[in-house]
N, C-alpha and C. Protein backbone atom coordinates (compact mmCIF):
# COMPACT_ATOMS: atom_id res chain seq x y z
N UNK A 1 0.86 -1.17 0.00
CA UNK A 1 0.00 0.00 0.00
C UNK A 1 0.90 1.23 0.00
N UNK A 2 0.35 2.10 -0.71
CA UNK A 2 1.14 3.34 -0.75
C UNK A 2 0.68 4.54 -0.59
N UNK A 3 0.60 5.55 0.71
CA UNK A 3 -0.23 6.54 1.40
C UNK A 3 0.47 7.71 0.70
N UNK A 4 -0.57 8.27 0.31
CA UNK A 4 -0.25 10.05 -0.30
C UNK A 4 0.07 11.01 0.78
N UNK A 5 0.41 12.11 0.40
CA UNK A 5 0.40 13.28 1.47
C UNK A 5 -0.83 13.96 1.56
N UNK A 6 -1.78 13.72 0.59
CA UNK A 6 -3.10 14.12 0.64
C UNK A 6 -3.92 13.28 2.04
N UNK A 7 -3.57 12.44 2.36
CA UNK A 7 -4.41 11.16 3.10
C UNK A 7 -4.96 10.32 2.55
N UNK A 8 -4.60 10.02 1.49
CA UNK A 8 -5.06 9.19 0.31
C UNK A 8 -4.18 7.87 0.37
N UNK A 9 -4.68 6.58 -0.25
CA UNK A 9 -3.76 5.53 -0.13
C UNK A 9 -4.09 4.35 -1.53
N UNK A 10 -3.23 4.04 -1.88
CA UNK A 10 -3.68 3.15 -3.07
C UNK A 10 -2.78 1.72 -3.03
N UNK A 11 -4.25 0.74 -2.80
CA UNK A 11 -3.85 -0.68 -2.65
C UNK A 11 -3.91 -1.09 -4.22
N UNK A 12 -2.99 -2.01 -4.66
CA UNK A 12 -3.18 -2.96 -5.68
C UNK A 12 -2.62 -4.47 -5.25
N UNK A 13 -4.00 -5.35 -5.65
CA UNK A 13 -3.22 -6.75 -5.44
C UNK A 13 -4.27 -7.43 -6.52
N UNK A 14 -3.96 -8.90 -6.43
CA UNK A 14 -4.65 -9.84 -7.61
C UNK A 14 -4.98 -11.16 -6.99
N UNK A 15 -5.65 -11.76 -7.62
CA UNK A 15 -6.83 -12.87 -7.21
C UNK A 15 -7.17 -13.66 -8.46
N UNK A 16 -6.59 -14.94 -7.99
CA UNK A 16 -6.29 -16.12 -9.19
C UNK A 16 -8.09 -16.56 -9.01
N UNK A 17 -8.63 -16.34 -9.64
CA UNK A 17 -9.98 -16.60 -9.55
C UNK A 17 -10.22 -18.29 -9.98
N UNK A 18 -8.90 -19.01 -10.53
CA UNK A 18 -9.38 -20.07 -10.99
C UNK A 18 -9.24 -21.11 -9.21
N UNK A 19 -8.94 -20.14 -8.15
CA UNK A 19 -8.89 -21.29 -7.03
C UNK A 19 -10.05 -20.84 -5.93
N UNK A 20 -10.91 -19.84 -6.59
CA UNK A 20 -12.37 -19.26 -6.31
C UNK A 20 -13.73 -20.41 -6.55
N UNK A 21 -14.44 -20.55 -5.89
CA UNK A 21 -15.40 -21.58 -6.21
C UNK A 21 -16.93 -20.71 -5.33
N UNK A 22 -17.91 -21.08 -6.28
CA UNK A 22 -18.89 -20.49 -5.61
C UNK A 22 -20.14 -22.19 -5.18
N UNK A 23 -20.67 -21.92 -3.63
CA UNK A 23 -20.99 -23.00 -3.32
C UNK A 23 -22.52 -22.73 -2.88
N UNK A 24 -23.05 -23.80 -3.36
CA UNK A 24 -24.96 -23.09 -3.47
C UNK A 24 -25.61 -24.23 -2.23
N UNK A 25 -25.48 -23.37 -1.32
CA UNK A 25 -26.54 -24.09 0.14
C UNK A 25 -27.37 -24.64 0.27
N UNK A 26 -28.10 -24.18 -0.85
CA UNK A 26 -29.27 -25.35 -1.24
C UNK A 26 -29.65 -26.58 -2.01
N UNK A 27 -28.11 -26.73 -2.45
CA UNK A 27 -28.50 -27.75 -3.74
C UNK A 27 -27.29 -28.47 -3.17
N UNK A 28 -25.93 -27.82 -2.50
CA UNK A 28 -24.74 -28.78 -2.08
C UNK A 28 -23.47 -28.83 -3.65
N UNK A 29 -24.27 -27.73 -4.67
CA UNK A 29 -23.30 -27.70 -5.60
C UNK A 29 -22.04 -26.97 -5.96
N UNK A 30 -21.40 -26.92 -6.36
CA UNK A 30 -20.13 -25.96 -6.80
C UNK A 30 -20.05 -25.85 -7.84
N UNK A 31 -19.72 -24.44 -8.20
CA UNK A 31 -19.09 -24.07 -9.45
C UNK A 31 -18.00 -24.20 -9.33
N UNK A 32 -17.26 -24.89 -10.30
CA UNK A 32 -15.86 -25.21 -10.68
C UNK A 32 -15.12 -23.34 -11.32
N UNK A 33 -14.77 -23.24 -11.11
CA UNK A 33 -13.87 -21.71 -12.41
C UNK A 33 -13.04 -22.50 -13.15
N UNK A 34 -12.89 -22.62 -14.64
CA UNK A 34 -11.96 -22.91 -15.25
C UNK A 34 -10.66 -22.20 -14.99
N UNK A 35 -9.46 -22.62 -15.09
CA UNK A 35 -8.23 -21.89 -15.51
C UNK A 35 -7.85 -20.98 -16.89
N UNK A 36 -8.20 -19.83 -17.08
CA UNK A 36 -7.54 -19.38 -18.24
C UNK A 36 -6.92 -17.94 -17.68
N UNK A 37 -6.40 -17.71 -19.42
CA UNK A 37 -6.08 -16.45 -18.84
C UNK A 37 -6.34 -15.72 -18.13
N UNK A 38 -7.95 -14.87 -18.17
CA UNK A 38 -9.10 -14.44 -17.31
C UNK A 38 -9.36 -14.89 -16.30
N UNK A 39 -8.59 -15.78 -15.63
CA UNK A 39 -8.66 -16.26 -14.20
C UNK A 39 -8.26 -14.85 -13.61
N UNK A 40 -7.34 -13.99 -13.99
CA UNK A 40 -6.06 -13.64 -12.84
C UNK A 40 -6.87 -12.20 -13.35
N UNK A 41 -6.98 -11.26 -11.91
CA UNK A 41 -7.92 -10.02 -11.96
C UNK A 41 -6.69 -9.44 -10.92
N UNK A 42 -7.16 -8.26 -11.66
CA UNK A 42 -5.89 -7.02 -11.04
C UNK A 42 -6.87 -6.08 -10.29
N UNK A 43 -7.08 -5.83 -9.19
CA UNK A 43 -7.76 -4.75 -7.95
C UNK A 43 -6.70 -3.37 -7.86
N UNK A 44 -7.47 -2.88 -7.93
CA UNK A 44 -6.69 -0.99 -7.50
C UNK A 44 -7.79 -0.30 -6.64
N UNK A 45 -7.20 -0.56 -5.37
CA UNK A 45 -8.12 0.50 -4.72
C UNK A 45 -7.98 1.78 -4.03
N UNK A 46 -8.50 3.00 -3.93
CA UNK A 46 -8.31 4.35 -3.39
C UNK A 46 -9.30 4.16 -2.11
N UNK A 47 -7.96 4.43 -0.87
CA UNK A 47 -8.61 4.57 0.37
C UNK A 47 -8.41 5.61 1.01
N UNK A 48 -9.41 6.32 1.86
CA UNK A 48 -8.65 7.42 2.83
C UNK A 48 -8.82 7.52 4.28
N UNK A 49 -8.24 7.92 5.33
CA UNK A 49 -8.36 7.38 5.96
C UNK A 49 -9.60 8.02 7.27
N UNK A 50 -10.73 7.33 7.98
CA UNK A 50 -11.68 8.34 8.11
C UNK A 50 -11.80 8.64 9.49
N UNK A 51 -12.03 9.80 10.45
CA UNK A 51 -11.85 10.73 11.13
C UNK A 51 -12.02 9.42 12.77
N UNK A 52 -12.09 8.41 12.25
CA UNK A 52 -11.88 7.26 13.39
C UNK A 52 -10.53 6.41 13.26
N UNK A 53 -10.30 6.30 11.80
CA UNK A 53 -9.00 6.14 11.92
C UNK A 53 -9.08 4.58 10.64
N UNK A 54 -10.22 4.61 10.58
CA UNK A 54 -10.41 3.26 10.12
C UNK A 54 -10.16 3.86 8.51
N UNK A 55 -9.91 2.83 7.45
CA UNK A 55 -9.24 2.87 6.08
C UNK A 55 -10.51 2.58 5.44
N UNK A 56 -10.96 3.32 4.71
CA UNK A 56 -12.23 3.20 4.03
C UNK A 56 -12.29 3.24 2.47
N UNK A 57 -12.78 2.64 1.62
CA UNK A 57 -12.22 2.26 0.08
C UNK A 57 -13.24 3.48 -0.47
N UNK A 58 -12.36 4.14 -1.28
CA UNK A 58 -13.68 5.44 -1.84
C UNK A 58 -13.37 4.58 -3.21
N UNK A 59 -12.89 4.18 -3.82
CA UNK A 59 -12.46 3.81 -5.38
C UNK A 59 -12.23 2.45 -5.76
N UNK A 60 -13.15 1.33 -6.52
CA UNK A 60 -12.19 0.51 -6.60
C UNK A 60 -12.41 -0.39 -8.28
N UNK A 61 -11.09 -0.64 -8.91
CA UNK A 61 -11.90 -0.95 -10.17
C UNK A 61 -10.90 -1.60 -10.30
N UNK A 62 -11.12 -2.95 -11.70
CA UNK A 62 -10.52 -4.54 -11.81
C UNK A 62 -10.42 -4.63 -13.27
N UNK A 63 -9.25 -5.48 -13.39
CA UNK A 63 -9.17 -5.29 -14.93
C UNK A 63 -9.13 -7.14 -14.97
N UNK A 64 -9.89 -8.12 -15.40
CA UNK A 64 -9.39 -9.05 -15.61
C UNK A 64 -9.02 -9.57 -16.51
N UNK A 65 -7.95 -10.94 -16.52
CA UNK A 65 -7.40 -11.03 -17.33
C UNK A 65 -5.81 -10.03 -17.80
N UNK A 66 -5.32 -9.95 -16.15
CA UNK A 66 -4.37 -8.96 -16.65
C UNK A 66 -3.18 -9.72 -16.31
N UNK A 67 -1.84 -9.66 -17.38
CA UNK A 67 -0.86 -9.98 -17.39
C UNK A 67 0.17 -9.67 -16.20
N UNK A 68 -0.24 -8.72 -15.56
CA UNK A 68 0.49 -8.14 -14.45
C UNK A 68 0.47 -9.29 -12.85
N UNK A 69 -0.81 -10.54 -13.26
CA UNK A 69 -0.92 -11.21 -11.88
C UNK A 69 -0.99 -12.56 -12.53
N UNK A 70 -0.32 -12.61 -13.69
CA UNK A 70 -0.14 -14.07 -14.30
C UNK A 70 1.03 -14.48 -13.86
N UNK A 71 1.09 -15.77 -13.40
CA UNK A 71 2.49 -16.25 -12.98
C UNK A 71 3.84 -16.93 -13.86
């Protein structure tokens, strides 16, 4: 993370979505995610920090499929 002099702070990290699974409570099923390129999603987020002290996300947007979190 990297804090501005404004009070501003900008996280970036990534999330292999192909080891993501979504699981349905009512049925006991899973979605599998394939592996592809588009697995791997790049996060950028703008935080600042708020008058309690706590880090609060004003900004946040994803590019997937980005080469930057492919291994």
């Amino acid at each position: 993370m990297t804090v501005h002099e404004d009070g501003t702070a900008v996280l970036v990290y990534c999330e292999d979505q192909s080891k993501a699974f979504n699981k349905f409570f009512g049925t006991g099923k899973t979605d599998v995610t394939p592996m592809t390129k588009n697995s791997y999603v790049i996060y950028a987020a703008i935080l600042r920090k708020s008058g309690n002290g706590v880090w609060v996300t004003e900004r946040l947007s994803s590019q997937r499929g980005s080469a930057k979190c492919r291994p």
